[in-house]
Protein backbone atom coordinates (compact mmCIF):
# COMPACT_ATOMS: atom_id res chain seq x y z
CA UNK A 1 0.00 0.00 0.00
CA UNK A 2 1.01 3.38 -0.84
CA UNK A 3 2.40 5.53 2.06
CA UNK A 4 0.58 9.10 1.35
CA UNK A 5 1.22 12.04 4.03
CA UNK A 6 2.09 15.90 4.02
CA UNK A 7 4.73 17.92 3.26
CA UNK A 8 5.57 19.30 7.11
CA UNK A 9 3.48 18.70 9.73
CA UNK A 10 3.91 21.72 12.05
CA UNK A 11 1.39 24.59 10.68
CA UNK A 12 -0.30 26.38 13.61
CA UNK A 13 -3.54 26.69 10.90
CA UNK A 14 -3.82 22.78 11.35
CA UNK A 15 -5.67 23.14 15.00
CA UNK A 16 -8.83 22.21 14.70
CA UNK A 17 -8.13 20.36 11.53
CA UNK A 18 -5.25 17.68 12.76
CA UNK A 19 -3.96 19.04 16.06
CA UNK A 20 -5.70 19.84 19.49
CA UNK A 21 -4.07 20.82 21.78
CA UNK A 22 0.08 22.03 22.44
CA UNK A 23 2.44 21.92 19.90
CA UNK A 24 4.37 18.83 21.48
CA UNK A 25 1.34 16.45 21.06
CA UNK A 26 0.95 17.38 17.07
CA UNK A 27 3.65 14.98 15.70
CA UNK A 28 1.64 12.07 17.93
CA UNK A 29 -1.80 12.95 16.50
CA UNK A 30 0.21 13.29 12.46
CA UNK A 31 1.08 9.91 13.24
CA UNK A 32 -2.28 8.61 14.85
CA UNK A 33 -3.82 9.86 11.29
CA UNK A 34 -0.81 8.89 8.98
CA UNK A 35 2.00 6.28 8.61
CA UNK A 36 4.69 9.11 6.63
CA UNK A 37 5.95 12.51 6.49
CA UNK A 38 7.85 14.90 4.45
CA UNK A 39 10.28 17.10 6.44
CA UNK A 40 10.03 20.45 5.17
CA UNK A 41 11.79 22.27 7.61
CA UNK A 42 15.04 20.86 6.40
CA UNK A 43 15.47 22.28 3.61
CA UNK A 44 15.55 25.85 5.24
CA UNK A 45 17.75 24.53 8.39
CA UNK A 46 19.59 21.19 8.49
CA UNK A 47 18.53 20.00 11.88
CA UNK A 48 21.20 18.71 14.47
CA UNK A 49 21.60 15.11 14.30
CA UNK A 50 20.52 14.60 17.79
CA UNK A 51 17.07 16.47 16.25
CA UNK A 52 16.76 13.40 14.01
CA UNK A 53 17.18 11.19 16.62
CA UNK A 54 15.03 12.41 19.08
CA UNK A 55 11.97 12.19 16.09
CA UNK A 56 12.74 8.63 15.60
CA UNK A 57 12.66 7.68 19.25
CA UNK A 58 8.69 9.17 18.79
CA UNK A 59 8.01 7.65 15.36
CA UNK A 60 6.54 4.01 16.05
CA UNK A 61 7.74 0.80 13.78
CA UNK A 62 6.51 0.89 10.52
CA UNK A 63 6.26 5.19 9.99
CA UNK A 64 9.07 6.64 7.72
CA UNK A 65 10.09 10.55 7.63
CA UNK A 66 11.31 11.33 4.48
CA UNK A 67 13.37 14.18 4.35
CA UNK A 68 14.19 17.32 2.34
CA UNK A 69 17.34 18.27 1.57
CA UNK A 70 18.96 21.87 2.33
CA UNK A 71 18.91 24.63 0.44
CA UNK A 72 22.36 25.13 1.12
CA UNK A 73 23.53 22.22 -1.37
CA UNK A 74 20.39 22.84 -4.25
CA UNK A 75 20.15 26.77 -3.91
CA UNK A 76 23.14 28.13 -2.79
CA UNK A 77 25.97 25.61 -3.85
CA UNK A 78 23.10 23.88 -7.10
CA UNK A 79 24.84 20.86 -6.20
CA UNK A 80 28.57 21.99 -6.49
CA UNK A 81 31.26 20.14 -4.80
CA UNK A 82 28.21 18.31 -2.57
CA UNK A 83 30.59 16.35 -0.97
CA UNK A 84 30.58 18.31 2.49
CA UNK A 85 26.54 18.52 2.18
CA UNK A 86 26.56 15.04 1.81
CA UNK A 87 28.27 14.07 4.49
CA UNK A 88 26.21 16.28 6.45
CA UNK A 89 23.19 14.82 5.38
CA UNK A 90 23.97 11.60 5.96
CA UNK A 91 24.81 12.02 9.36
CA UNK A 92 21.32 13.30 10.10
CA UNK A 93 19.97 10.54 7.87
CA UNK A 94 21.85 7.74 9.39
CA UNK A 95 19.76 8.76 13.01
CA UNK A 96 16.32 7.77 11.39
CA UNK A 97 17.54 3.88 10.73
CA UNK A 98 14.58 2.18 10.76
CA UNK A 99 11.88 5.07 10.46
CA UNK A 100 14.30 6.20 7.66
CA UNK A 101 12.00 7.28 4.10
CA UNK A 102 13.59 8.69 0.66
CA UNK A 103 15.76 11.86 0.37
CA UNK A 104 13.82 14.90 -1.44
CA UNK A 105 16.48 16.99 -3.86
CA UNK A 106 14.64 19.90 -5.02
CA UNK A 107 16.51 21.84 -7.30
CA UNK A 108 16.66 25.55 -7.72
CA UNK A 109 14.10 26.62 -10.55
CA UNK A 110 16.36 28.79 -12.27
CA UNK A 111 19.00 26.00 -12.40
CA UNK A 112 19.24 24.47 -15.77
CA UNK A 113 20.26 21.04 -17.63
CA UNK A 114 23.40 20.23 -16.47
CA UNK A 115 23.98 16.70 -16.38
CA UNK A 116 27.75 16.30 -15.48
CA UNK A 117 26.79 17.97 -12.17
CA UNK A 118 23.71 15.74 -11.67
CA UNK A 119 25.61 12.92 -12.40
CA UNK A 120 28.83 13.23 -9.71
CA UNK A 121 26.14 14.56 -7.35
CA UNK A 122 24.16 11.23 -7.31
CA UNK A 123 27.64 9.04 -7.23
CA UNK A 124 28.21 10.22 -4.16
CA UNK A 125 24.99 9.64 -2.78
CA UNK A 126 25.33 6.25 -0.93
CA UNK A 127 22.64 3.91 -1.89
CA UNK A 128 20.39 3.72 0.74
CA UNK A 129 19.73 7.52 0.30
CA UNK A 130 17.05 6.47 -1.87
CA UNK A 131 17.04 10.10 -3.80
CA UNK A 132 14.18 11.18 -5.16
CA UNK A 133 14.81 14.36 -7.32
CA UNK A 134 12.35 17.17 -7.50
CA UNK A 135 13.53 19.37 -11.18
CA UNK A 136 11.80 22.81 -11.64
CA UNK A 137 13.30 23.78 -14.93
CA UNK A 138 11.99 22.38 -17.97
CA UNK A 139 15.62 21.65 -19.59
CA UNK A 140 15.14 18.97 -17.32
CA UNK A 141 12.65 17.00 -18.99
CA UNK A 142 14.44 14.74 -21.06
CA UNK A 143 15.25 10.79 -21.56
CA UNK A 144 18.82 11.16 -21.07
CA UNK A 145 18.48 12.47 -17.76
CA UNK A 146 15.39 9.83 -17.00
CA UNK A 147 18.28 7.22 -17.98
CA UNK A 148 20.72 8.83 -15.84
CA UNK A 149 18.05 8.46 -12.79
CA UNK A 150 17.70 5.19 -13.67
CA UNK A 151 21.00 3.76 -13.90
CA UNK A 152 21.49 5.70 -10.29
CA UNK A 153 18.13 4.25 -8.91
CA UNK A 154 16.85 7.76 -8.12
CA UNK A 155 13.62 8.68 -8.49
CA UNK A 156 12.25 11.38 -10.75
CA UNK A 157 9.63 13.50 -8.81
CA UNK A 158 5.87 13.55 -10.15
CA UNK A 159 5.18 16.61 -9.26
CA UNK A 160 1.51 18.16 -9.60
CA UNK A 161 0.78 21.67 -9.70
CA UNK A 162 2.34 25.07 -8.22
CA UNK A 163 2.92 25.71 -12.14
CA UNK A 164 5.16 22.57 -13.14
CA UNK A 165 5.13 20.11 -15.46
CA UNK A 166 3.06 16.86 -14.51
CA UNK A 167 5.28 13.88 -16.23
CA UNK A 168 4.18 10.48 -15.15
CA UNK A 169 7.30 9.09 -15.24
CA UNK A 170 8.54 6.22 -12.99
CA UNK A 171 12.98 5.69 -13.25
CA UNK A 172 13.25 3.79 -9.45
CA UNK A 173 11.46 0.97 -7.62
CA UNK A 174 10.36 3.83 -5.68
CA UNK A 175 7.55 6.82 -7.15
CA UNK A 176 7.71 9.63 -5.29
CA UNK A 177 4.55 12.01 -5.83
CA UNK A 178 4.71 15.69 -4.58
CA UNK A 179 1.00 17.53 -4.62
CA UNK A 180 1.32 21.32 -4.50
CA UNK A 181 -1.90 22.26 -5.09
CA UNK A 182 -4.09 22.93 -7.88
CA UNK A 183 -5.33 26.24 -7.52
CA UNK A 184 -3.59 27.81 -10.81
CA UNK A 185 -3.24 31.03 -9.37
CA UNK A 186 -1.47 30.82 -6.09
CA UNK A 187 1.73 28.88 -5.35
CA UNK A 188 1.16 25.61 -3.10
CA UNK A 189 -3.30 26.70 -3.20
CA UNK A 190 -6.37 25.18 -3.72
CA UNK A 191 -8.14 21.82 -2.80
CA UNK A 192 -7.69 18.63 -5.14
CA UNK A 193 -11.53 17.68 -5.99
CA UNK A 194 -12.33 14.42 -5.18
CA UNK A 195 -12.28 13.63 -9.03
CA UNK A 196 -8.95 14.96 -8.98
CA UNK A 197 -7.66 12.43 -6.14
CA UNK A 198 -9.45 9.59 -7.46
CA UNK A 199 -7.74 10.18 -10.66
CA UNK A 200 -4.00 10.13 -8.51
CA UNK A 201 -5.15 6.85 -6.75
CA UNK A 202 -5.69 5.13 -9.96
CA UNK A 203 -1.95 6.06 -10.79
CA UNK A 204 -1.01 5.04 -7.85
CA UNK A 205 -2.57 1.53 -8.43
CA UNK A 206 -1.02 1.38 -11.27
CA UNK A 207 2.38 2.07 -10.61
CA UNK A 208 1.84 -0.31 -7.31
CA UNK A 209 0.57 -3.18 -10.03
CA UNK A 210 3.63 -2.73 -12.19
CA UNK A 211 5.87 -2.93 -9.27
CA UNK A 212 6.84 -0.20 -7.63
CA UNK A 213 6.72 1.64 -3.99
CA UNK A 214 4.96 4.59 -4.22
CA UNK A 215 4.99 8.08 -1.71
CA UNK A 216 2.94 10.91 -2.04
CA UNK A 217 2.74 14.18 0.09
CA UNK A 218 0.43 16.79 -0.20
CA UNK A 219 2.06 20.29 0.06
CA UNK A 220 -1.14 22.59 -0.28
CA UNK A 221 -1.32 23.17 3.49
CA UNK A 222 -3.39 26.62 3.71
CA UNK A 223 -6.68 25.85 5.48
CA UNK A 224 -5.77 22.25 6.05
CA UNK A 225 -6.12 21.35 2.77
CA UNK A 226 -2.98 18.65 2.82
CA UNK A 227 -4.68 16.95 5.23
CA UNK A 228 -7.85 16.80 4.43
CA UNK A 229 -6.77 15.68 0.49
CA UNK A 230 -3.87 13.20 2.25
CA UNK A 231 -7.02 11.82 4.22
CA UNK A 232 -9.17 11.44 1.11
CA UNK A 233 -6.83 9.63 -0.82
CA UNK A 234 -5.65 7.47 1.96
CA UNK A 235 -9.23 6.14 2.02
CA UNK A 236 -9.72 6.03 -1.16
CA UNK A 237 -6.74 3.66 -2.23
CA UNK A 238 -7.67 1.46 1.36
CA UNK A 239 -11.31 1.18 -0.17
């Protein structure tokens, strides 16, 4: 079964939605609802290791966190000399063993095709990374660099909405599906329909039949709408 979740979990708009109650008790009642997460936060701070730690002492057998990597090494540095991001990273990753999900690489929009750099970047990930890489320039979009994914075992990034390209396109065991929102107008907006999320879960069941794991978060938080579209299409693909 699909693991399907949102992208962060800490959004003070969420009470009365998710959460009741103090901040401490929200990541118990996320998992009491869901069995995955996205880390956000991450990408704007790299969190100690003994951060990453402490979350998987809370996370129960079975939950996964996967995690976003920091904008220092896809913004600032667009993947130049990642070797002392990587190490980094892996530190922090290394904490979760056992609630451990993929690693998110979301790449700067303005940075363009560059394979070379892709391609030393992701040999020095170390395997169990499990990348999953989220492009936002169209140069992108290409079946050299789906081959280069493959032959890696990274995943390309479905991503749906906030402006960007929708390519079905599956280069890892793993599919990893990021929902942004579908409200044309506003960055990371709107509510999926129901129509809409019944259309993702028969994707879903169809990557799942040919093989593969599949994750999907919801990033469309305003007024609760992850959850309440992360809830819908959880149901829907348990029905």
């Amino acid at each position: 079964m699909a693991r399907i979740g949102t992208s962060g979990w800490v959004y003070p708009h969420w009470r009365g939605v998710l959460y009741e109650g103090p901040q401490s008790h929200w990541l118990s009642q996320y998992i009491a609802a869901f069995d995955a997460v996205e880390l956000n936060g991450s990408f704007y701070r790299w969190p100690a290791d003994a951060r990453f730690s402490a979350w998987r002492e809370r996370m129960p057998d079975g939950f996964q966190m996967a995690v976003k990597a920091p904008r220092g090494l896809t913004h600032a540095r667009r993947l130049r000399d990642p070797e002392v991001w990587i190490s980094r990273v892996t530190r922090g990753l290394h904490e979760l063993y056992g609630r451990r999900g993929p690693l998110i690489v979301q790449l700067h929009p303005a940075m363009e095709r560059d394979d070379a750099r892709l391609e030393h970047f992701l040999a020095q990930l170390p395997e169990w990374t499990r990348p999953a890489i989220e492009f936002r320039h169209p140069s992108w979009v290409d079946d050299a660099v789906f081959a280069m994914l493959e032959r890696h075992g990274a995943a390309y990034c479905v991503m749906s909405g906030a402006r960007l390209p929708c390519v079905l396109r599956a280069t890892a065991p793993l599919v990893y599906v990021r929902l942004h929102g579908p409200d044309p107008e506003h960055l990371y907006g709107g509510s999926y329909s129901d129509d809409d999320l019944a259309w993702w879960a028969e994707r879903i069941r169809e990557w799942e039949r040919g093989g593969h794991e599949v994750q999907a978060y919801f990033n469309n938080d305003g007024e609760g709408n992850a959850v309440r579209n992360a809830i819908t299409l959880k149901r829907m693909l348990e029905a």
